[in-house]
Protein backbone atom coordinates (compact mmCIF):
# COMPACT_ATOMS: atom_id res chain seq x y z
CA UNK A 1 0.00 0.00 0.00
CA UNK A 2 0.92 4.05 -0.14
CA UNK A 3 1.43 4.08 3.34
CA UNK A 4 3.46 0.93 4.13
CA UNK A 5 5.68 2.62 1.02
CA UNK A 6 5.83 5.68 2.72
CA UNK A 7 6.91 4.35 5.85
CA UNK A 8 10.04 2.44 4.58
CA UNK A 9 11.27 5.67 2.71
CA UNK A 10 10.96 7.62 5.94
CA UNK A 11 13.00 4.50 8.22
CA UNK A 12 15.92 4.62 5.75
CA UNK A 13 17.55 3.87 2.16
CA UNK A 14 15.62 1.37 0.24
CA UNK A 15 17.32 -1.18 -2.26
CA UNK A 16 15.46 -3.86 -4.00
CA UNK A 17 16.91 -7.38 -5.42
CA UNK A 18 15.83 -8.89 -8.14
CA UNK A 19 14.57 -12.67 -7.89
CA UNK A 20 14.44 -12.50 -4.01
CA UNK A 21 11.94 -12.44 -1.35
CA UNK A 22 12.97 -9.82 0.78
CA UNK A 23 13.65 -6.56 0.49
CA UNK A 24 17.03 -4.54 1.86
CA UNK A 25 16.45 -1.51 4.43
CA UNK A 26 18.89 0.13 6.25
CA UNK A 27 17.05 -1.00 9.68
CA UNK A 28 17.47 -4.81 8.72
CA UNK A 29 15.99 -7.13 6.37
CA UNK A 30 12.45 -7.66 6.14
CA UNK A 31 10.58 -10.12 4.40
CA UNK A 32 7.69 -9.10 1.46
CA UNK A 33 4.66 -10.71 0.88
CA UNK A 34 4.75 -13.22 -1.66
CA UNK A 35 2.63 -12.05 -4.59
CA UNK A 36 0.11 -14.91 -5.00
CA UNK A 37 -0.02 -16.20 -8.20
CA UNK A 38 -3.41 -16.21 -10.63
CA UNK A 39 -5.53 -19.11 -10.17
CA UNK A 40 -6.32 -20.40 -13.60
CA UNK A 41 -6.71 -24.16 -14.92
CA UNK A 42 -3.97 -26.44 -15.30
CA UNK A 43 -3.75 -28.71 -17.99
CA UNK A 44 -0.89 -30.88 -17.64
CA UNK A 45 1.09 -31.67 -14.78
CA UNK A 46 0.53 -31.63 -11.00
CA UNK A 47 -1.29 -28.53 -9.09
CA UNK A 48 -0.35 -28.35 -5.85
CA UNK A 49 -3.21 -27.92 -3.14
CA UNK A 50 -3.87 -24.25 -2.37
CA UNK A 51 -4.63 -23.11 1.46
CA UNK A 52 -7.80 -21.18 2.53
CA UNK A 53 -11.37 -21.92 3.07
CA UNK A 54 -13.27 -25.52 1.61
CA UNK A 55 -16.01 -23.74 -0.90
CA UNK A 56 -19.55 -23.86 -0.30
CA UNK A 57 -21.63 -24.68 -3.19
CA UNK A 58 -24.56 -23.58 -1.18
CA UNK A 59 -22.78 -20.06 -0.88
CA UNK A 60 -21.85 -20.03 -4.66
CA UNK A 61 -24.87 -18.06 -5.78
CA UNK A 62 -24.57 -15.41 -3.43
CA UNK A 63 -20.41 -14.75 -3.90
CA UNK A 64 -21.47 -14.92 -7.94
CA UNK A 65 -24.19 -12.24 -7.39
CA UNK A 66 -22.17 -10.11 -4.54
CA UNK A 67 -18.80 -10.47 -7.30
CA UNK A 68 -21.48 -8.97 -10.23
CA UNK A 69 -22.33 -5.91 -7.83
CA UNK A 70 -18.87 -5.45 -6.68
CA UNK A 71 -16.94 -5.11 -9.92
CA UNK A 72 -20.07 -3.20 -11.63
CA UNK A 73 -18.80 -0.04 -9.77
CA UNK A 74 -15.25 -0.86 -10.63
CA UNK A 75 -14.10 1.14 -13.62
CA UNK A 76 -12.89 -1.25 -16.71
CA UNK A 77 -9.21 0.61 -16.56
CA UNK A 78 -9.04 -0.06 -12.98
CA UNK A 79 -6.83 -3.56 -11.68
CA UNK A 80 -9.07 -5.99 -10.23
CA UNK A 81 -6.05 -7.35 -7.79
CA UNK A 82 -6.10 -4.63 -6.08
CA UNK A 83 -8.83 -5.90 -3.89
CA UNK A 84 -5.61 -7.68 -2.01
CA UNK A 85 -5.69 -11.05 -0.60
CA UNK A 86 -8.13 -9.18 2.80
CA UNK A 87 -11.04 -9.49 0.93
CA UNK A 88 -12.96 -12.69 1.15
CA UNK A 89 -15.24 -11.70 -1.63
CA UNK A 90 -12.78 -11.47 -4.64
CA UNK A 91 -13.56 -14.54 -7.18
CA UNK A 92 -9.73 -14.13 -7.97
CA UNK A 93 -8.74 -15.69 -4.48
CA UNK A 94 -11.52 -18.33 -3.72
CA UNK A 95 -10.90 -20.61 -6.89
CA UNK A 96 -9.98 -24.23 -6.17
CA UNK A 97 -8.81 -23.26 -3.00
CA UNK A 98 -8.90 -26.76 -1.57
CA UNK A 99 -9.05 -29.88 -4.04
CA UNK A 100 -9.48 -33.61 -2.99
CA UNK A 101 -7.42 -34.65 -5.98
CA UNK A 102 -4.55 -33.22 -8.47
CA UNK A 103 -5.82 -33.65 -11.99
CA UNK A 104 -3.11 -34.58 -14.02
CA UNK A 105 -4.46 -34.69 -17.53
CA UNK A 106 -7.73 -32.99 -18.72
CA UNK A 107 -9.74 -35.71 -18.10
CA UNK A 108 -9.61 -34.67 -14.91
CA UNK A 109 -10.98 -31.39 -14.92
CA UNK A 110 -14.96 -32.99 -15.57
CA UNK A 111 -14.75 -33.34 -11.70
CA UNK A 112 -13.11 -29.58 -11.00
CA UNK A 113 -15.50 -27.51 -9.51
CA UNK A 114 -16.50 -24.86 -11.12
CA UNK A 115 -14.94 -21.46 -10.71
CA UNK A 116 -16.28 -19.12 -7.47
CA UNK A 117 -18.42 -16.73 -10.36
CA UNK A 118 -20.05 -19.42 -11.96
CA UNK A 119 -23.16 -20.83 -10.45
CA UNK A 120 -22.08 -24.54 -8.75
CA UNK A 121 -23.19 -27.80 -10.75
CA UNK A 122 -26.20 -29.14 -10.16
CA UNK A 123 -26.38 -32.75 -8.69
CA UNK A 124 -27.52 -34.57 -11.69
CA UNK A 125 -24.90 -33.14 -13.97
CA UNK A 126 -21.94 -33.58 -11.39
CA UNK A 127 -23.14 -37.30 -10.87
CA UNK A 128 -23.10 -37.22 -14.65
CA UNK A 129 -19.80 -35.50 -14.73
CA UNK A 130 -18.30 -38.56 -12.52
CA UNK A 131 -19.55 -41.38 -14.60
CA UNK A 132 -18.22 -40.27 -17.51
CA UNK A 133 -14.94 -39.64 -15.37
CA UNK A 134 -15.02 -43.01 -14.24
CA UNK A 135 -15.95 -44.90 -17.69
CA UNK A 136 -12.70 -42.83 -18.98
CA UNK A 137 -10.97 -44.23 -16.39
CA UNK A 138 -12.23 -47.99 -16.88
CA UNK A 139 -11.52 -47.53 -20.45
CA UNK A 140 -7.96 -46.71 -20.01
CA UNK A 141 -7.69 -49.08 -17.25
CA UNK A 142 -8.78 -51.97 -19.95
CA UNK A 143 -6.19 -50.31 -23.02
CA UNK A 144 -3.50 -50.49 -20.23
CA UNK A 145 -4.29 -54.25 -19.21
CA UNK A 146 -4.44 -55.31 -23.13
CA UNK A 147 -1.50 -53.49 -24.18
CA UNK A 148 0.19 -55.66 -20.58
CA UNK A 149 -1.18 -58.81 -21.80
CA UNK A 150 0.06 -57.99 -25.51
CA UNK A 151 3.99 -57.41 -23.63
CA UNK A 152 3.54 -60.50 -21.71
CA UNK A 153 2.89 -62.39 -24.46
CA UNK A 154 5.44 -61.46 -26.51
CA UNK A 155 7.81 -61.75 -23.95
CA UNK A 156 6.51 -65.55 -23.58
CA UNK A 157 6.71 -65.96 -27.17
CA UNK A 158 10.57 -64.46 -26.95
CA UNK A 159 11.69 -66.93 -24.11
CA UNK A 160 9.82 -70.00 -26.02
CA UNK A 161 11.85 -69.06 -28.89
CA UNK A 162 15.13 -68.38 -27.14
CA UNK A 163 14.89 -71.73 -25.57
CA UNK A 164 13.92 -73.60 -28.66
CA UNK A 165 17.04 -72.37 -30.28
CA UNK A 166 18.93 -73.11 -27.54
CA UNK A 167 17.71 -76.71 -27.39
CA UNK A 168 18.13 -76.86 -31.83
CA UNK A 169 21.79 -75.38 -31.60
CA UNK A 170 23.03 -78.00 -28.68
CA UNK A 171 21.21 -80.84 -31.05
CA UNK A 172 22.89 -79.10 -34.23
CA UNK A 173 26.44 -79.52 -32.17
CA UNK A 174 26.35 -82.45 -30.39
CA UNK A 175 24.33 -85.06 -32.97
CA UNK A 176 24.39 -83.68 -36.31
CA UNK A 177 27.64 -81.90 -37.14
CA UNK A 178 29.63 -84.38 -35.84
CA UNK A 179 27.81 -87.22 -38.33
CA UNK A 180 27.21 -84.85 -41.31
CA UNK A 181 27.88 -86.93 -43.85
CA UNK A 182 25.44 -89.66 -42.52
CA UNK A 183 22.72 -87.27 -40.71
CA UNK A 184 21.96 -84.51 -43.54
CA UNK A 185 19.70 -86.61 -45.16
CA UNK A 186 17.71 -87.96 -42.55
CA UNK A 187 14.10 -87.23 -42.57
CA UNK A 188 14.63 -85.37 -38.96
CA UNK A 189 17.37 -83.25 -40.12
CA UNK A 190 15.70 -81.86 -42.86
CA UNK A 191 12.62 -81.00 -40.99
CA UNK A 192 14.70 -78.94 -38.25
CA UNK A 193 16.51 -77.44 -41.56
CA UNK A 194 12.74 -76.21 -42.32
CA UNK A 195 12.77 -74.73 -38.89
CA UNK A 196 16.00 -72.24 -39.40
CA UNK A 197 19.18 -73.18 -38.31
CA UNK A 198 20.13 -71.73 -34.81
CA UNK A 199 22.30 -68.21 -35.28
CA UNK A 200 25.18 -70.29 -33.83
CA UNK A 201 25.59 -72.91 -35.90
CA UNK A 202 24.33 -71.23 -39.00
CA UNK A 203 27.73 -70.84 -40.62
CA UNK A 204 29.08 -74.28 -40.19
CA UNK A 205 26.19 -75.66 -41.57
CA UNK A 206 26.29 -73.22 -44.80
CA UNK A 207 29.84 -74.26 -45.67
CA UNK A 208 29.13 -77.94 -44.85
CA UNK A 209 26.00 -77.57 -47.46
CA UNK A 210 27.66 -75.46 -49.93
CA UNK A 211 30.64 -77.55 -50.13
CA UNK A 212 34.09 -76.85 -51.56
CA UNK A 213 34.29 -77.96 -55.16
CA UNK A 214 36.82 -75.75 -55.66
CA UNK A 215 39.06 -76.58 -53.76
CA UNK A 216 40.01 -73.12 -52.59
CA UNK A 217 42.09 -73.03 -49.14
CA UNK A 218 42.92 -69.91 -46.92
CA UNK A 219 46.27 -69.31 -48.68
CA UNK A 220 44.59 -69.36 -52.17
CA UNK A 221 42.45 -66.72 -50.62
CA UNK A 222 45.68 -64.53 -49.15
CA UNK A 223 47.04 -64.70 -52.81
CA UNK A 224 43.91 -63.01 -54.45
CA UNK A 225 43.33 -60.90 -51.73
CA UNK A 226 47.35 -59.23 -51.92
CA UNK A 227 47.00 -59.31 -55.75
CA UNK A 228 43.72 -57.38 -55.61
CA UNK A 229 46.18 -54.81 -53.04
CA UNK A 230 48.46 -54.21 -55.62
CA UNK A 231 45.44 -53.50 -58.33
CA UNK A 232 44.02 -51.12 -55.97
CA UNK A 233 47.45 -49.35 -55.36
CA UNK A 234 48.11 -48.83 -59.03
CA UNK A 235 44.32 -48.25 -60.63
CA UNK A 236 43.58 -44.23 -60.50
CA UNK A 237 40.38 -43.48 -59.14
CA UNK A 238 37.43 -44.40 -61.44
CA UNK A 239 35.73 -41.90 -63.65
CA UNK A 240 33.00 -42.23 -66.31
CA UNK A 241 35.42 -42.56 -69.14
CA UNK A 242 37.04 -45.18 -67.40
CA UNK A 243 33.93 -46.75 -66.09
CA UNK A 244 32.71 -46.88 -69.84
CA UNK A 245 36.06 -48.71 -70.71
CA UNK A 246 35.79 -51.31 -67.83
CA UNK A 247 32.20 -52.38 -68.50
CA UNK A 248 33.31 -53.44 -72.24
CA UNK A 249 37.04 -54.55 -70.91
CA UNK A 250 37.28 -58.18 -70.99
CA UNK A 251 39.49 -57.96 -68.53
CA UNK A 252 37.01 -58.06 -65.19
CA UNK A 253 39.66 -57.11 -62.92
CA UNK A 254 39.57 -53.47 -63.68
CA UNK A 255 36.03 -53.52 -61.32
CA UNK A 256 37.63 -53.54 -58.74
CA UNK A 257 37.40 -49.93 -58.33
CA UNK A 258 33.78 -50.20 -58.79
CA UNK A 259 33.36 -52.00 -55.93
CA UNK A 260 33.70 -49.22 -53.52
CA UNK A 261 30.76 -47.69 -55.26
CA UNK A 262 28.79 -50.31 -54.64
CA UNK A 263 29.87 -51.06 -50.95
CA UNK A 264 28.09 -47.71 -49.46
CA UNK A 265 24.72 -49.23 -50.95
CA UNK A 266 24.80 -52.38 -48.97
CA UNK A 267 22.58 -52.87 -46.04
CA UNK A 268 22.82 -49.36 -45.33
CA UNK A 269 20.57 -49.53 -42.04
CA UNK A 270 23.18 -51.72 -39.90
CA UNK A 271 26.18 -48.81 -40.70
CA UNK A 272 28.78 -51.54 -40.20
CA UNK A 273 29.81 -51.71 -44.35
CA UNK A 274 29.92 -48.43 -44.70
CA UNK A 275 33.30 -46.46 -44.71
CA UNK A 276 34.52 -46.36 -41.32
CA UNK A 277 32.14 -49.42 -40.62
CA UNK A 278 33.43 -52.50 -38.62
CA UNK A 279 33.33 -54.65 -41.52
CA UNK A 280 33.86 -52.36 -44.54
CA UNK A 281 37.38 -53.62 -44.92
CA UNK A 282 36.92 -56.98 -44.86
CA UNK A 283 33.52 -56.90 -47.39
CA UNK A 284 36.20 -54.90 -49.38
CA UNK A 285 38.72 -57.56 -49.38
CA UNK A 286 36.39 -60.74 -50.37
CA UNK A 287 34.82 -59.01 -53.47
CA UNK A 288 38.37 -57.70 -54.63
CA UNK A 289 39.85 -60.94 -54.03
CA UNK A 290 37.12 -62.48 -56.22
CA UNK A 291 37.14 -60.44 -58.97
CA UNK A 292 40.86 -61.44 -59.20
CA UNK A 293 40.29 -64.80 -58.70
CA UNK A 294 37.22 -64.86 -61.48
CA UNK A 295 38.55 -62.20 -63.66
CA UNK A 296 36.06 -63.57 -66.25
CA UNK A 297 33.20 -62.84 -63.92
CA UNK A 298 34.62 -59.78 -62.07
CA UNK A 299 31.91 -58.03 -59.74
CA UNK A 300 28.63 -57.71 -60.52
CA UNK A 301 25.96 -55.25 -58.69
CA UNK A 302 24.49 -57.65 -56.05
CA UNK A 303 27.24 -59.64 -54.98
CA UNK A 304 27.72 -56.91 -52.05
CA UNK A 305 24.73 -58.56 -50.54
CA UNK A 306 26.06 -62.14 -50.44
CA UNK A 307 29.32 -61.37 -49.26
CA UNK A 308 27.67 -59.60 -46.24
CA UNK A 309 25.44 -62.28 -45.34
CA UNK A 310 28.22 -64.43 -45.58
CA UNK A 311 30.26 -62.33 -43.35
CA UNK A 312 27.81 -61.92 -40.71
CA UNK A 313 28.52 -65.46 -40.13
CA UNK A 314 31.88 -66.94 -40.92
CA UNK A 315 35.23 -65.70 -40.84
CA UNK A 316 36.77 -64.08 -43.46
CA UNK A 317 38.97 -67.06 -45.47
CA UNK A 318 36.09 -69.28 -44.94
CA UNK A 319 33.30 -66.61 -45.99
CA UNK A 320 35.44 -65.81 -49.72
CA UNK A 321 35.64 -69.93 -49.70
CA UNK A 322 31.71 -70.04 -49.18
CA UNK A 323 31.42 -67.29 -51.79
CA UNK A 324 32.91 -68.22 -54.65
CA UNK A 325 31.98 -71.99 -54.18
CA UNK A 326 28.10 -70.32 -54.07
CA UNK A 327 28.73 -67.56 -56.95
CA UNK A 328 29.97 -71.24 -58.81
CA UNK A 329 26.73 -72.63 -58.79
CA UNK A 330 24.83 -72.90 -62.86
CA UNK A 331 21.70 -70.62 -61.29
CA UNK A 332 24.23 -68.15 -59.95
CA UNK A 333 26.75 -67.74 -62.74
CA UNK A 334 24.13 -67.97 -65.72
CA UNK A 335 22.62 -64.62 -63.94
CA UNK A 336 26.17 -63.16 -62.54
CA UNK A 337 27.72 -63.27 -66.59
CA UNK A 338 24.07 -62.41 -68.02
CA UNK A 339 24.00 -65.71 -69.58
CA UNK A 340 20.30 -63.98 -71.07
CA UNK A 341 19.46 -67.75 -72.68
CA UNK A 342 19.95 -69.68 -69.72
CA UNK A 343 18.12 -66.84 -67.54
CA UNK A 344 15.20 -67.37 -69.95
CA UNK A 345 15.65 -70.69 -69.94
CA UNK A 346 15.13 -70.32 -65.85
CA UNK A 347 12.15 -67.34 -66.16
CA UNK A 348 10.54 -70.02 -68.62
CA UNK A 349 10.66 -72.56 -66.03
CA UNK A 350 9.65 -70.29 -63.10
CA UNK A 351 5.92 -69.51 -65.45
CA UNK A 352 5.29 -73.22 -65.54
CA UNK A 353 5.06 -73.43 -61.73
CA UNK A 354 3.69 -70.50 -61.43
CA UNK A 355 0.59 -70.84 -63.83
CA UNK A 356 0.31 -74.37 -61.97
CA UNK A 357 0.04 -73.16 -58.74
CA UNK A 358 -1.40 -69.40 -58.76
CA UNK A 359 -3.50 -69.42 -62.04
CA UNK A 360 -5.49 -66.26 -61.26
CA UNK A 361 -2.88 -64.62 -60.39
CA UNK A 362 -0.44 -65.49 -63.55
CA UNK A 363 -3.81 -64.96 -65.94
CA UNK A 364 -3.56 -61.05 -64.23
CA UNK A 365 0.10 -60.62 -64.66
CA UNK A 366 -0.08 -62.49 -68.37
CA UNK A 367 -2.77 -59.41 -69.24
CA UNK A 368 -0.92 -56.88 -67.74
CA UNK A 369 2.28 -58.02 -70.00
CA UNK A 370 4.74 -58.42 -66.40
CA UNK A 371 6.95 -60.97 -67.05
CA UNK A 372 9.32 -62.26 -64.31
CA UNK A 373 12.33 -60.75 -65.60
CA UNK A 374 11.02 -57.20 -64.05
CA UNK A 375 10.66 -58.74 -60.05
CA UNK A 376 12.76 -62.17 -60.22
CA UNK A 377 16.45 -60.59 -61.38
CA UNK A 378 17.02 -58.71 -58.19
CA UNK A 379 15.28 -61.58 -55.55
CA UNK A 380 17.86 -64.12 -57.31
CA UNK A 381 21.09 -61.58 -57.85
CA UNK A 382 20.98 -61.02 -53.90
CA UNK A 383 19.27 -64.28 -53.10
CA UNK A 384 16.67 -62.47 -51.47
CA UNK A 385 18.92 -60.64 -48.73
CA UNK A 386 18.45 -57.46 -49.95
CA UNK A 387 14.32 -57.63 -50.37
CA UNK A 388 13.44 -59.61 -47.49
CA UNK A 389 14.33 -58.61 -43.59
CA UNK A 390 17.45 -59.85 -42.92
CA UNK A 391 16.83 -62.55 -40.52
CA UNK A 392 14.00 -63.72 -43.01
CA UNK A 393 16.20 -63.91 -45.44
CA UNK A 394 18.92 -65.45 -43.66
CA UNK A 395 16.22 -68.31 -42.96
CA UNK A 396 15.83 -68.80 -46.93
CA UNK A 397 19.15 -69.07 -47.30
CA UNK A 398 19.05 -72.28 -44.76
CA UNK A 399 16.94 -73.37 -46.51
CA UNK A 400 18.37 -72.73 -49.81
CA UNK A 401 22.09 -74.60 -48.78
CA UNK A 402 19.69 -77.86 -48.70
CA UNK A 403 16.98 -78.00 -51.49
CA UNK A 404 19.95 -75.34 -54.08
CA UNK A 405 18.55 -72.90 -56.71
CA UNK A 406 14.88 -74.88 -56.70
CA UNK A 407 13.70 -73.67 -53.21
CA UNK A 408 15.12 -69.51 -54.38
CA UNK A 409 12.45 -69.97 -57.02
CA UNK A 410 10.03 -71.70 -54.55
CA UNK A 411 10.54 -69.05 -52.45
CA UNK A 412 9.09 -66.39 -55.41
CA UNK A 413 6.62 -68.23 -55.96
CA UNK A 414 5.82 -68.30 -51.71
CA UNK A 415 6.04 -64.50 -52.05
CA UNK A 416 3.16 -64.07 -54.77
CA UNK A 417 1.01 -66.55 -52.99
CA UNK A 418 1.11 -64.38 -49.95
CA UNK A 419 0.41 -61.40 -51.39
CA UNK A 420 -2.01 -62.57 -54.48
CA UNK A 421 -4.86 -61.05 -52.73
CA UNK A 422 -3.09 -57.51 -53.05
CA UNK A 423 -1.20 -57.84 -56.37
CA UNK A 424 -4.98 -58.75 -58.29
CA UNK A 425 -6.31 -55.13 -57.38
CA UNK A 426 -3.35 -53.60 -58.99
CA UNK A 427 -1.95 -52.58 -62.37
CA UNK A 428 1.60 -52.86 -64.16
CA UNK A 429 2.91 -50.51 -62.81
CA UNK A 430 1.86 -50.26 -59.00
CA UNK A 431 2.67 -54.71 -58.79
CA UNK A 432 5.93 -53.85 -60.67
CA UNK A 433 6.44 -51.63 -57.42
CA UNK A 434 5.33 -53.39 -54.66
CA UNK A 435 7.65 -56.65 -56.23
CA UNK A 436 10.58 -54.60 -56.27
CA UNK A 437 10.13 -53.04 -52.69
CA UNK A 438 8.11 -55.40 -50.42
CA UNK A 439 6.87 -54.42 -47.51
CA UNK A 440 9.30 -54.04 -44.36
CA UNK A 441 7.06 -56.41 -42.33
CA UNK A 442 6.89 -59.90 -43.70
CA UNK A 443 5.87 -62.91 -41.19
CA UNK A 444 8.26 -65.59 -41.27
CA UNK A 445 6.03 -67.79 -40.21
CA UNK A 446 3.35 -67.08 -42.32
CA UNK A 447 5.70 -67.08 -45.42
CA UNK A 448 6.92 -70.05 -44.88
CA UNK A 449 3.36 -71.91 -44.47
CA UNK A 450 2.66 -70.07 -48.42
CA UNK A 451 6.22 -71.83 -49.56
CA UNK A 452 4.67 -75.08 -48.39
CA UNK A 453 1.57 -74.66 -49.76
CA UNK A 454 3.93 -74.71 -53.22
CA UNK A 455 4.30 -77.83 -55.31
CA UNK A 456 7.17 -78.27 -57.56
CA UNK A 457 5.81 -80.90 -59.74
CA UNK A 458 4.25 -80.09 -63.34
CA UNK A 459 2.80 -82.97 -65.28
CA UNK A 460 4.63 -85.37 -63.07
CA UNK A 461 8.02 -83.33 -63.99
CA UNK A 462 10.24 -81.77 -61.33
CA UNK A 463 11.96 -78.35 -61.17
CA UNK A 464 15.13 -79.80 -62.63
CA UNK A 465 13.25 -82.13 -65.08
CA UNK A 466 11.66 -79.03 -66.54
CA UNK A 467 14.43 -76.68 -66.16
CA UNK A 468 16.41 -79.73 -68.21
CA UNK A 469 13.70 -79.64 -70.82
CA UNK A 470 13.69 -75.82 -71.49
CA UNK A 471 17.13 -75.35 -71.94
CA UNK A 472 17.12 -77.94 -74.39
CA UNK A 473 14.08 -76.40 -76.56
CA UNK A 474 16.29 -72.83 -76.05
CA UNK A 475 19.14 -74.22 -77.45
CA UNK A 476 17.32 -76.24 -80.25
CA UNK A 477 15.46 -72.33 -80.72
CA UNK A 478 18.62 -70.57 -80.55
């Protein structure tokens, strides 16, 4: 007020601080009132309880019409705080005074009373007010429990899972791999082969399948790999002039500069090929060494992928021995060299199956001219590891080591029958997209069941009787 001002200019000097409670005098310190905030609603976040008097509702319509009179005679350029905290009257100072609860979300404010100069709620709508509060609070109540039941039972699913790996990889190491040449046949082994071979034991059992036909040992390897060294070390950096010169060159080792181009593109979302990646060097080193140990291949877009895979889960001697044993295989080579009759020879094959199996869905694609050439290239040039998820795809390739090329084409074939229902609503165009960028998501599980559900057998003929029987009208044609 004027006159408490008045009365600390007349005791002494007078020197304020900003951010403080108190103000300095010459005859001591004394404390300030603390300004009292305005009451207003809260949205988010905790209110703490204010002190004074528990409201009245009964007295609600008489400080609402007292509050009307009172600030009629006030002018409108006048401050309504200055009322101060003395007078019991002012609506500013008797809002949610006292509150039974701290509302912590809007929800809660359908059970805040209503401010001091608004008439009070009547019972029915207050009773009203709290069922709806409470079905809001059943209903999140229920979301909360599903969503816990949906955790627990993934978590259930996750520690059945870890344990039935476990119990595969110690049957995997103890029974099988120790008696591979006797057990890989059995009926049993192939049926936990359909299952996905435990993380563990997933690279032994890729270079037991794939085999070593050619003979390639780790110092074979060292050679190729110091040879590709010295290319690197005398090759200037590529440019398109050069690049124009090496895709004509017979010679395949001048790729090897290409490679690093191609490197950057693989599996991008685990950063560990990358430059400055964990495993950039040594993806590096297996594709050089290849392309100077098949010069007449060299490197081919796509082979990046296999590597990887392979290197996620062998070392490096025995991943380049893995890879070029694999890269050796007819499917492989006919598309790595562009062989374009035997790949036609293998499209050819792949229609016969597919008309025999999906014959809606080949009729669609037949009248909207998409031939397998646009979607199949890149699922066989990566052997699915760069369309699928990579654990998915790491699960064909199990798969793949026992039944060879037959089971990649299979695994097409698994693909459109999964996704039929979608690709017959679309045109040339939007399937020609969705084959060449599946979705992220793909069920294993259900996949697998669609794969299955394939049968290789035409007219009594198997994949490799028919494969046999249109390369032979190709080269008859040709």
């Amino acid at each position: 007020s004027t006159d408490s001002f008045c009365e600390h200019i007349s005791v002494g000097r007078l020197s304020s601080c900003e951010d403080t409670d108190t103000c300095c005098i010459s005859g001591g310190p004394q404390h300030r009132p603390v300004e009292q905030r305005d009451p207003g609603w809260k949205l988010f976040g905790k209110v703490p309880p204010r002190e004074g008097p528990i409201k009245d509702p009964k007295r609600i319509q008489k400080t609402h019409c007292s509050s009307q009179i009172s600030t009629s005679n006030i002018s409108p350029f006048e401050d309504t705080e200055s009322t101060g905290p003395g007078n019991p009257t002012s609506p500013r100072h008797s809002v949610r005074k006292n509150l039974d609860f701290e509302p912590l979300s809007t929800t809660a404010l359908i059970l805040e009373d209503r401010p001091a100069n608004l008439p009070a709620k009547p019972a029915e709508e207050a009773q009203k007010h709290r069922q709806q509060y409470e079905e809001m609070v059943a209903q999140a109540k229920k979301r909360e429990l599903k969503e816990a039941q949906k955790r627990k039972k993934q978590l259930e699913d996750r520690c059945k899972l870890e344990e039935s790996i476990g119990t595969a990889a110690q049957i995997w190491n103890q029974e099988i791999l120790p008696n591979w040449s006797t057990t890989c046949t059995s009926r049993r082994v192939r049926d936990l082969w359909w299952q996905g071979i435990p993380p563990s034991v997933r690279g032994k059992v890729w270079s037991l399948a794939v085999g070593n036909e050619l003979n390639i040992t780790h110092e074979l390897y060292s050679i190729c790999l110091a040879r590709a060294k010295e290319k690197w070390s005398t090759t200037p950096a590529p440019s398109l002039e050069t690049e124009a010169e090496d895709a004509g060159s017979s010679n395949r080792e001048s790729s090897l500069e290409l490679i690093k181009l191609d490197i950057s593109r693989t599996f991008p979302q685990l950063c560990i090929f990358q430059q400055g990646g964990p495993y950039h060097d040594v993806l590096h080193s297996i594709l050089g060494a290849y392309t100077c140990y098949r010069p007449d291949v060299g490197y081919v877009q796509g082979m990046s992928f296999i590597a990887a895979v392979l290197i996620l889960n062998l070392d490096t001697a025995d991943a380049f021995i893995a890879f070029a044993n694999l890269l050796n295989k007819p499917c492989q080579m006919a598309f790595f060299r562009v062989d374009h009759s035997l790949m036609l020879t293998y499209f050819a094959a792949f229609e016969v199956f597919f008309e025999e199996n999906l014959p809606k869905l080949f009729a669609h694609f037949q009248k909207n001219n998409l031939t397998p050439d646009i979607y199949l290239i890149d699922w066989i040039f990566t052997l699915y590891s760069k369309s699928l998820p990579l654990d998915l795809a790491c699960r064909v390739w199990d798969v793949f080591c026992r039944d060879n090329e037959e089971f990649l084409f299979r695994t097409g074939l698994g693909l459109l029958r999964l996704y039929q229902d979608v690709l017959t609503t679309m045109d040339f165009i939007h399937m020609a997209q969705f084959l060449t960028r599946l979705p992220e998501l793909i069920p294993a599980e259900q996949l697998f069941q669609h794969i299955a559900a394939i049968h290789m057998t035409s007219r009594n003929r198997k994949w490799a009787q028919v494969g046999c029987y249109r390369f032979h009208i190709s080269l008859v044609w040709y």
